[in-house]
Protein backbone atom coordinates (compact mmCIF):
# COMPACT_ATOMS: atom_id res chain seq x y z
CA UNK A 1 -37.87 -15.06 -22.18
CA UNK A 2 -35.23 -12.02 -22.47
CA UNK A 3 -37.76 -9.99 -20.19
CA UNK A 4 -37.49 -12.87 -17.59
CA UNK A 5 -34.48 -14.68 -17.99
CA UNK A 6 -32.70 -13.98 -14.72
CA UNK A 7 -35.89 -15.29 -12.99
CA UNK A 8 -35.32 -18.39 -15.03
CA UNK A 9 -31.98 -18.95 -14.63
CA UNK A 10 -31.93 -19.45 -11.26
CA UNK A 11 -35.10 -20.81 -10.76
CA UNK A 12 -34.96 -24.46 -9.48
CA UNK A 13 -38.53 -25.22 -10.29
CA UNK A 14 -41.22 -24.35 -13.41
CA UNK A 15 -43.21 -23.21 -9.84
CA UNK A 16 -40.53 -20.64 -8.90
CA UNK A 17 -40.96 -19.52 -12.28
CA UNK A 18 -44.69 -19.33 -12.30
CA UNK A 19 -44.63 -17.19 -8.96
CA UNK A 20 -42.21 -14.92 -9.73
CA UNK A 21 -44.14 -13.94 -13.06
CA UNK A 22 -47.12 -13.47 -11.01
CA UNK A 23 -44.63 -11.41 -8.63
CA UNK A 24 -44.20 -9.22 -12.13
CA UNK A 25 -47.99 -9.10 -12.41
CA UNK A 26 -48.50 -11.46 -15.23
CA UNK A 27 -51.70 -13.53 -14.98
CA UNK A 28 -53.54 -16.14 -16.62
CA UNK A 29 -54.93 -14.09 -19.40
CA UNK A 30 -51.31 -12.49 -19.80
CA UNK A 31 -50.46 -16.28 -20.34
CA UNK A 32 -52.70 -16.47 -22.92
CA UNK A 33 -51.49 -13.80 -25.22
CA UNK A 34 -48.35 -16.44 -25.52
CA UNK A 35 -50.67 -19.67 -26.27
CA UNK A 36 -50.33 -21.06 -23.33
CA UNK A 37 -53.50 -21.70 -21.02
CA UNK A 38 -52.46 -20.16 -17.48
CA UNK A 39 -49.30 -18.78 -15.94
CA UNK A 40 -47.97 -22.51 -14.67
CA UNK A 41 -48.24 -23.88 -18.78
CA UNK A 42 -45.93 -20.82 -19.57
CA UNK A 43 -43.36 -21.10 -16.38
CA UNK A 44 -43.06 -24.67 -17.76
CA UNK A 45 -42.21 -23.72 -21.30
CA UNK A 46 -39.97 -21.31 -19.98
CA UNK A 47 -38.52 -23.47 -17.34
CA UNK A 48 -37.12 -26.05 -19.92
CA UNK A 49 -36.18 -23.65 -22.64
CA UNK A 50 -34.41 -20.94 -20.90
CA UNK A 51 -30.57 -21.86 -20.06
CA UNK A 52 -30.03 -22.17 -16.76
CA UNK A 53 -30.77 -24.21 -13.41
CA UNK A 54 -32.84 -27.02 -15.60
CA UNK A 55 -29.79 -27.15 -18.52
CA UNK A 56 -26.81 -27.40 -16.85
CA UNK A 57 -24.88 -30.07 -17.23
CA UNK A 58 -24.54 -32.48 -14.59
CA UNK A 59 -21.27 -33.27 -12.97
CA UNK A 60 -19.60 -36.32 -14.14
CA UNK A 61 -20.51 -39.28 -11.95
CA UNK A 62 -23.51 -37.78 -10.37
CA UNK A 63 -25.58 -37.32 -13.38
CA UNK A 64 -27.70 -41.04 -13.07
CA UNK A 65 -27.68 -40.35 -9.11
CA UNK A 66 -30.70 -39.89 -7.03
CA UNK A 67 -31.07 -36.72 -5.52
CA UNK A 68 -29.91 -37.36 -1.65
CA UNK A 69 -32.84 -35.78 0.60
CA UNK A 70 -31.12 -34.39 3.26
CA UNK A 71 -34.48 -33.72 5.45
CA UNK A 72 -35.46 -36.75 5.96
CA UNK A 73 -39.15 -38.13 8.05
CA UNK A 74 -37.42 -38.53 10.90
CA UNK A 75 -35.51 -35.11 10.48
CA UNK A 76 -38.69 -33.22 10.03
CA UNK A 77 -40.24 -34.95 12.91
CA UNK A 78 -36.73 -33.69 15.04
CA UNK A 79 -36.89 -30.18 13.72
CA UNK A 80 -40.96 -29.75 14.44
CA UNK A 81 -40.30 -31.18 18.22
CA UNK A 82 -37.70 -28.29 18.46
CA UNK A 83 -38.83 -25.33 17.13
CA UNK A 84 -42.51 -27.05 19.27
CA UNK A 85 -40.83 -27.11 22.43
CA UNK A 86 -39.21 -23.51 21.79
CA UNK A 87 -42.35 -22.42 21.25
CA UNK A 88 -43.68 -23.75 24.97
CA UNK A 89 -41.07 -21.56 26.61
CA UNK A 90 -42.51 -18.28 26.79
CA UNK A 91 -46.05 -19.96 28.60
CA UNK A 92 -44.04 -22.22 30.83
CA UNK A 93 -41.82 -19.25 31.88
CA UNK A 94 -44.89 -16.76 32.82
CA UNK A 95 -46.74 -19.55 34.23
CA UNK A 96 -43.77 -20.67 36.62
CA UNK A 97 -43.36 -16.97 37.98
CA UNK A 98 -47.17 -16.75 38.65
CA UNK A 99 -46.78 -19.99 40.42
CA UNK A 100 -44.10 -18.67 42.47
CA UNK A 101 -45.69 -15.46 43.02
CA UNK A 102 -48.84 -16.97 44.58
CA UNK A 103 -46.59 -19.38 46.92
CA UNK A 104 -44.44 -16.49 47.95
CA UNK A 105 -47.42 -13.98 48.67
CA UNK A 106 -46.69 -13.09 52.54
CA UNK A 107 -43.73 -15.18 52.72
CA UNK A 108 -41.23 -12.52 50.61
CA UNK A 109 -40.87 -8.77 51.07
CA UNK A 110 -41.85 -7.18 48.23
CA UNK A 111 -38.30 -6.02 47.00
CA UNK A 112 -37.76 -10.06 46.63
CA UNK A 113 -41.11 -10.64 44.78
CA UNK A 114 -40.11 -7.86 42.65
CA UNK A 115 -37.17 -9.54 41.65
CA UNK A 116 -39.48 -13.14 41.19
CA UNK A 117 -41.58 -11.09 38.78
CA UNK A 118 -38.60 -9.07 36.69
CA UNK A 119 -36.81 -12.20 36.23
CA UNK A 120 -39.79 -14.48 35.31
CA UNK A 121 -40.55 -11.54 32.79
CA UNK A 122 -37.09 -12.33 31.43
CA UNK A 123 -36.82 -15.28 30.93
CA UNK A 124 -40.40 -15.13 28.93
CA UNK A 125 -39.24 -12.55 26.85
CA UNK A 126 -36.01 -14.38 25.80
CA UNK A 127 -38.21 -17.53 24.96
CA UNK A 128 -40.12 -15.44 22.98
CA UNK A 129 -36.91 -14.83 21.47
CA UNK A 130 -35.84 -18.38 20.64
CA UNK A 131 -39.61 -19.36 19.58
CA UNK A 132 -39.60 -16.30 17.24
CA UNK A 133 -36.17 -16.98 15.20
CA UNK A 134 -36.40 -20.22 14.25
CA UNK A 135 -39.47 -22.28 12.86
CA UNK A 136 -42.41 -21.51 11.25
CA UNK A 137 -42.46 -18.02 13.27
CA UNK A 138 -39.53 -17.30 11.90
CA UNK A 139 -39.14 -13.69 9.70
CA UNK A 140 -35.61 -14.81 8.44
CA UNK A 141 -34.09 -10.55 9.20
CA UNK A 142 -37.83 -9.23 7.40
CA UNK A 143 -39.18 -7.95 10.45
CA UNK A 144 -38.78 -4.15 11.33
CA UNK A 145 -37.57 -2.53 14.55
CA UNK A 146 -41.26 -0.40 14.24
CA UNK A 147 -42.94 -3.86 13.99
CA UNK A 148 -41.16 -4.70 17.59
CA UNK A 149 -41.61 -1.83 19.18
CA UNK A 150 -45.49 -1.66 18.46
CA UNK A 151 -45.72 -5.38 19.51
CA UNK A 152 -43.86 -4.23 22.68
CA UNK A 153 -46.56 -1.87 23.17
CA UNK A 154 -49.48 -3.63 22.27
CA UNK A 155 -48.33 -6.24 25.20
CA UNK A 156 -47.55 -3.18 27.84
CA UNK A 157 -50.74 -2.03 26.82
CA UNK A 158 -52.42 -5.72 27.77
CA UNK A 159 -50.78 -5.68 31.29
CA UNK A 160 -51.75 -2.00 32.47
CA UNK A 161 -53.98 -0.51 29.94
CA UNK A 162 -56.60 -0.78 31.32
CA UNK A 163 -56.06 0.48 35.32
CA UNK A 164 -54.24 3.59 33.30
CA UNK A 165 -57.41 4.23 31.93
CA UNK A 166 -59.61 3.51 35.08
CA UNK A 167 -57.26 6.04 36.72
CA UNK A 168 -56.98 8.52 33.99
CA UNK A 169 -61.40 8.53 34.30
CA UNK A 170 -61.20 8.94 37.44
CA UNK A 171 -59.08 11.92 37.76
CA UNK A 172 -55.20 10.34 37.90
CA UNK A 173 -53.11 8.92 37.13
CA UNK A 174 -51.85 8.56 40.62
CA UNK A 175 -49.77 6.21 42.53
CA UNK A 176 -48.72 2.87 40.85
CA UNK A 177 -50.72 0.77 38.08
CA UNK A 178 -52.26 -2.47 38.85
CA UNK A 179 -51.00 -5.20 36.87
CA UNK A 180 -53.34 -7.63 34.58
CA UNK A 181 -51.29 -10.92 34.44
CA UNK A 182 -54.28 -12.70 32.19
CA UNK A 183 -53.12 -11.49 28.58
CA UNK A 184 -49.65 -12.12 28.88
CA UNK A 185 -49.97 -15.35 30.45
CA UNK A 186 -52.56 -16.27 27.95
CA UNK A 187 -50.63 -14.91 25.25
CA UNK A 188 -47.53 -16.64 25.96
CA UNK A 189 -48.98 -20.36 26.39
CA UNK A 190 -50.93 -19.23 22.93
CA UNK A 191 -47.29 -18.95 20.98
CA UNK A 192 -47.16 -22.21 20.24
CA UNK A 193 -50.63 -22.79 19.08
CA UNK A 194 -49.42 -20.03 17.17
CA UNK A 195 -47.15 -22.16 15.26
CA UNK A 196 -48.26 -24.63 14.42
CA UNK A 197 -51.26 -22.74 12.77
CA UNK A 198 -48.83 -21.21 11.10
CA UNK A 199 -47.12 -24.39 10.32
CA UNK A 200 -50.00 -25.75 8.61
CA UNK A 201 -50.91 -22.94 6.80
CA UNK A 202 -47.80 -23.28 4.91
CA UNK A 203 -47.30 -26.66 4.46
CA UNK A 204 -50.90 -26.70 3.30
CA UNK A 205 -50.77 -23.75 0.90
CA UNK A 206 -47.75 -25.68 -0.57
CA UNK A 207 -49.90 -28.46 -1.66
CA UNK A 208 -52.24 -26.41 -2.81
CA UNK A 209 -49.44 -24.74 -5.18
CA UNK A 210 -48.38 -28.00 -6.39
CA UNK A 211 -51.52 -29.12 -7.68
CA UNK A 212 -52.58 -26.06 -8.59
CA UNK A 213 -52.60 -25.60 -12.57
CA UNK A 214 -54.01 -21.56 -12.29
CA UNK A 215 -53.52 -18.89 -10.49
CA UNK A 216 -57.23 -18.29 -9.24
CA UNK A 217 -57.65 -21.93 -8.60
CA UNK A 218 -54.76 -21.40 -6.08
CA UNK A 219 -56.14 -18.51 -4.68
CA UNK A 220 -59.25 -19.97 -4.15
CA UNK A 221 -57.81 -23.25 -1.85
CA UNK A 222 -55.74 -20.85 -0.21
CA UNK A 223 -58.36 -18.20 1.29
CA UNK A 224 -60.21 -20.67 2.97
CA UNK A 225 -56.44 -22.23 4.92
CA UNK A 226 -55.94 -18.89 6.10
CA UNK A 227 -59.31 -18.12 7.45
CA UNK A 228 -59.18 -21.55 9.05
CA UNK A 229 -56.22 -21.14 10.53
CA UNK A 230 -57.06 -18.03 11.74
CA UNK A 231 -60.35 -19.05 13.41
CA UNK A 232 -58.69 -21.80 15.00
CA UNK A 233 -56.20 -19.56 16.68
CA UNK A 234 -58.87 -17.60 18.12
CA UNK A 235 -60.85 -20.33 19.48
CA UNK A 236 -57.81 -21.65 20.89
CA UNK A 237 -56.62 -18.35 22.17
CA UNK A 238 -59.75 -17.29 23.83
CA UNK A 239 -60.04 -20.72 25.87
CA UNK A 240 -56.47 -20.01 27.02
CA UNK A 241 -57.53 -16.26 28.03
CA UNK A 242 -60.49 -17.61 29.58
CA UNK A 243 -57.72 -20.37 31.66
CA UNK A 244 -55.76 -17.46 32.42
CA UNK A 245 -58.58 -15.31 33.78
CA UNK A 246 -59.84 -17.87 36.32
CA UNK A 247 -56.34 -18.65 37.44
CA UNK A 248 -55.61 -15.02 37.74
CA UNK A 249 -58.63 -13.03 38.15
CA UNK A 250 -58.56 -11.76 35.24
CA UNK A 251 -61.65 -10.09 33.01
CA UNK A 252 -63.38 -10.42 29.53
CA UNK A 253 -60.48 -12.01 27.00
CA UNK A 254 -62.00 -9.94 24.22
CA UNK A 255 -59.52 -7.50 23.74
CA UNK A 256 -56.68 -9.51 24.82
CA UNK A 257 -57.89 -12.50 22.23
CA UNK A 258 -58.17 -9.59 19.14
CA UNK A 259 -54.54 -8.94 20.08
CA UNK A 260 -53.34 -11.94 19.68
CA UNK A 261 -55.36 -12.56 16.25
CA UNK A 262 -53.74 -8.95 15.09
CA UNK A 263 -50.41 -10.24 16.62
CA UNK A 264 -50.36 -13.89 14.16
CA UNK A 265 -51.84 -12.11 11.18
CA UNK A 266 -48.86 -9.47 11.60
CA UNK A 267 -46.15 -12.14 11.83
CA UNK A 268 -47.84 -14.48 8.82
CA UNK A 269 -47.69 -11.63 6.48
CA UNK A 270 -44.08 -10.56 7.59
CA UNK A 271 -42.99 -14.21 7.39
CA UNK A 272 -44.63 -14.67 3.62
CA UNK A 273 -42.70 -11.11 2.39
CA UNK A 274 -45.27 -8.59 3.63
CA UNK A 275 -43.60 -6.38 6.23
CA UNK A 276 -44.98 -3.15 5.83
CA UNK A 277 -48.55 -3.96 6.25
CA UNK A 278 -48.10 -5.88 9.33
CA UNK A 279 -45.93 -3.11 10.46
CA UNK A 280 -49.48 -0.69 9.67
CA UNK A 281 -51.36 -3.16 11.24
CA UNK A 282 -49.60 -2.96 14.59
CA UNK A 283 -49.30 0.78 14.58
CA UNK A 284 -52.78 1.77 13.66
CA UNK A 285 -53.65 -0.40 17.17
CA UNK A 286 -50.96 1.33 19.35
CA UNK A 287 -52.73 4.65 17.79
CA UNK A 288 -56.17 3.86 19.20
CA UNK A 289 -54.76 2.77 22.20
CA UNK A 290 -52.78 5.94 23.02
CA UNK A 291 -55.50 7.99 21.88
CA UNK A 292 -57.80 6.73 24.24
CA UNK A 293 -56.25 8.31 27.68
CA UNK A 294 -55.07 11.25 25.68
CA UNK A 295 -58.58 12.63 24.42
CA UNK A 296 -59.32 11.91 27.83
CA UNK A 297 -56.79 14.31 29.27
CA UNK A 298 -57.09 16.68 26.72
CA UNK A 299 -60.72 16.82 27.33
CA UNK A 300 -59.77 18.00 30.80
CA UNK A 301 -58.73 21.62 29.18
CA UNK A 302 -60.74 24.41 28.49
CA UNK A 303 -63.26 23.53 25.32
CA UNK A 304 -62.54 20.60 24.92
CA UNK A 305 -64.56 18.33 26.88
CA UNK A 306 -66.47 16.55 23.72
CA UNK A 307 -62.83 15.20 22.29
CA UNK A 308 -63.54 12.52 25.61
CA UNK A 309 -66.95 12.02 24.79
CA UNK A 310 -66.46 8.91 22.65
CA UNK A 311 -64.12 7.25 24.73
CA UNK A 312 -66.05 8.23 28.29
CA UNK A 313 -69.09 6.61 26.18
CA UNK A 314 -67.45 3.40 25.26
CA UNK A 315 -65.96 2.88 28.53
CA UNK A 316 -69.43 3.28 30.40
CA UNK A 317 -70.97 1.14 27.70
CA UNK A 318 -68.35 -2.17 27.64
CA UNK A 319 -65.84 -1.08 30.10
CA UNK A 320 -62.02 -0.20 29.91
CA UNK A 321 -61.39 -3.45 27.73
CA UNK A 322 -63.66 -2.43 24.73
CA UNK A 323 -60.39 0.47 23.77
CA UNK A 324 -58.21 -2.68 23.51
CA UNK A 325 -61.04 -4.77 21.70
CA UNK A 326 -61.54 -2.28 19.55
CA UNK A 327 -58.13 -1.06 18.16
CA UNK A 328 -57.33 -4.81 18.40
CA UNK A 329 -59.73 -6.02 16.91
CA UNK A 330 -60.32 -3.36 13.45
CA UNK A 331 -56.85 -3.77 13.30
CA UNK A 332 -56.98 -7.40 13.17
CA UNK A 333 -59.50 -6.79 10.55
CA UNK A 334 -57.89 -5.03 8.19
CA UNK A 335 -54.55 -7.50 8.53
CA UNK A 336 -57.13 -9.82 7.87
CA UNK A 337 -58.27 -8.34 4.32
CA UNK A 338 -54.51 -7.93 3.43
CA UNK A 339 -53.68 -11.05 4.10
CA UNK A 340 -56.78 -12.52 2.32
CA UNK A 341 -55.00 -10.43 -0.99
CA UNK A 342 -51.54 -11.14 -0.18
CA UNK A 343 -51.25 -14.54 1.04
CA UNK A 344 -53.37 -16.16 -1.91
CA UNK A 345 -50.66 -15.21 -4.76
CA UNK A 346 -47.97 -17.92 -5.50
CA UNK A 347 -45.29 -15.49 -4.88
CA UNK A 348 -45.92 -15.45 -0.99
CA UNK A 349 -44.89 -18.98 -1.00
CA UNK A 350 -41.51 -19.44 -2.77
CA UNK A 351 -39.26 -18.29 -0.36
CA UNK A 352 -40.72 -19.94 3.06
């Protein structure tokens, strides 16, 4: 109780209490040194004993009052439709400059398409902005500049990765890059299934904590939300690829669809308190990604021609989109295993 009394004092809940010890690394058979049979028995104890939040004394005239709810059914209802339709804003931006793009081809010089495209990318990238700050995409100040600037790169990467490659095999780069509109547009309509997977994960792995009575028991439900949640995001976000493609011309969603996997895992862990490893996550894919063309042109000096072997032989085997797919995809992987660690303790879910 002295050890942990702070935590208890301003606790507002035995489950605030039981998560934070967990936080501290106590477990269930820490719990039962104190004769109690799992880390929720003991936050209750505590929670009741331990001055604080649960014995102060009400203020006279509100102390046989009902506790007013201030988010009410209809509220929530109000404040998913919002942060939902915030969400829609990045698609419906890239998909009305693609629109106008294809009416405007041979109608507009190409100093006024330029200016279609530029602002269309604008205006996608600032409702990216709004979807990301409030809702259940929301990192509440946790996310790093790094974390940005590798996502930044990771979508640059989407759009003219690939013809940077084509052009560094082939002996470039030279002249301009062809563009790849598929990922991003698939990408951006994807943000708010996004969401609401994200939505539910929570709100799920809430329940899950409130009926909980052990630690591993709430692991368990939890592990099988998140890799639910997750699969559903990439069904959903390969069927939008595969949309974009035909609309676009675009190719295999593979790598494009791993990005978007490694792009949700990233934000769920830096939403739930876990910003470095997202941050790790990211980076280790804008590594593979830049070290594709590189060993490529360094394999172009003397002695060095095997440093290009791998990637000449992956490119020859699955095409330019398997270096995407593949730092994607392990990358998604790993974020996938720290997630399965992080996002099953108690203490990932007290602060949402």
């Amino acid at each position: 109780m002295h050890r942990h009394r702070e935590l208890c004092e301003r606790a507002v809940d035995s489950l605030e209490i039981a998560a934070g010890l967990e936080a501290h690394g106590v477990t269930d058979r820490t719990a039962a040194r104190y004769r109690h049979r799992d880390v929720f028995s003991l936050a209750e104890e505590l929670f009741a004993r331990v001055p604080g939040m649960a014995g102060e004394p009400a203020a006279p005239g509100t102390a046989q009052e009902p506790v007013v709810v201030l988010s009410t059914a209809a509220g929530d209802i109000q404040t998913r439709a919002a942060w939902s339709l915030r969400a829609l804003l990045p698609g419906a931006a890239c998909l009305a400059t693609l629109v106008s793009l294809r009416l405007t081809d041979g109608v507009l010089g190409g100093e006024a398409r330029l200016a279609i495209g530029s602002g269309g990318a604008l205006l996608a990238f600032i409702g990216l902005a709004l979807a990301l700050r409030n809702g259940p995409l929301s990192t509440d100040g946790r996310a790093t500049g790094a974390a940005n600037l590798y996502g930044c790169w990771l979508l640059g990467y989407a759009l003219y990765g690939e013809a940077l490659l084509h052009q560094v095999l082939s002996g470039g780069p030279e002249g301009p890059w062809a563009i790849t509109p598929a990922p991003l547009l698939g990408l951006a309509v994807a943000v708010a299934p996004a969401a609401w997977c994200a939505h539910l994960f929570s709100v799920h792995a809430h329940h899950k904590l409130n009926g909980s009575r052990a630690l591993e028991e709430f692991a368990a439900g939890v592990r099988p939300l998140l890799f639910g949640a997750v699969a559903f995001f990439l069904c959903v976000v390969t069927g939008l690829l595969y949309l974009a493609g035909l609309g676009t011309g675009g190719g295999a969603p593979v790598g494009a669809a791993g990005l978007g996997v490694l792009l949700l895992l990233a934000r769920l862990l830096t939403v739930h308190g876990f910003p470095g490893p997202a941050a790790t996550g990211l980076a280790a894919a804008c590594a593979v990604e830049a070290a594709a063309p590189a060993l490529v042109l360094a394999g172009r000096l003397p002695g060095l021609h095997p440093v290009a072997r791998p990637v000449d032989a992956l490119v020859a085997a699955a095409g330019a989109g398997a270096v995407p797919a593949v730092a994607c995809g392990a990358a998604a992987l790993g974020l996938l295993t720290t997630a399965t660690v992080a996002l099953s303790r108690a203490s990932a879910h007290t602060a949402d």
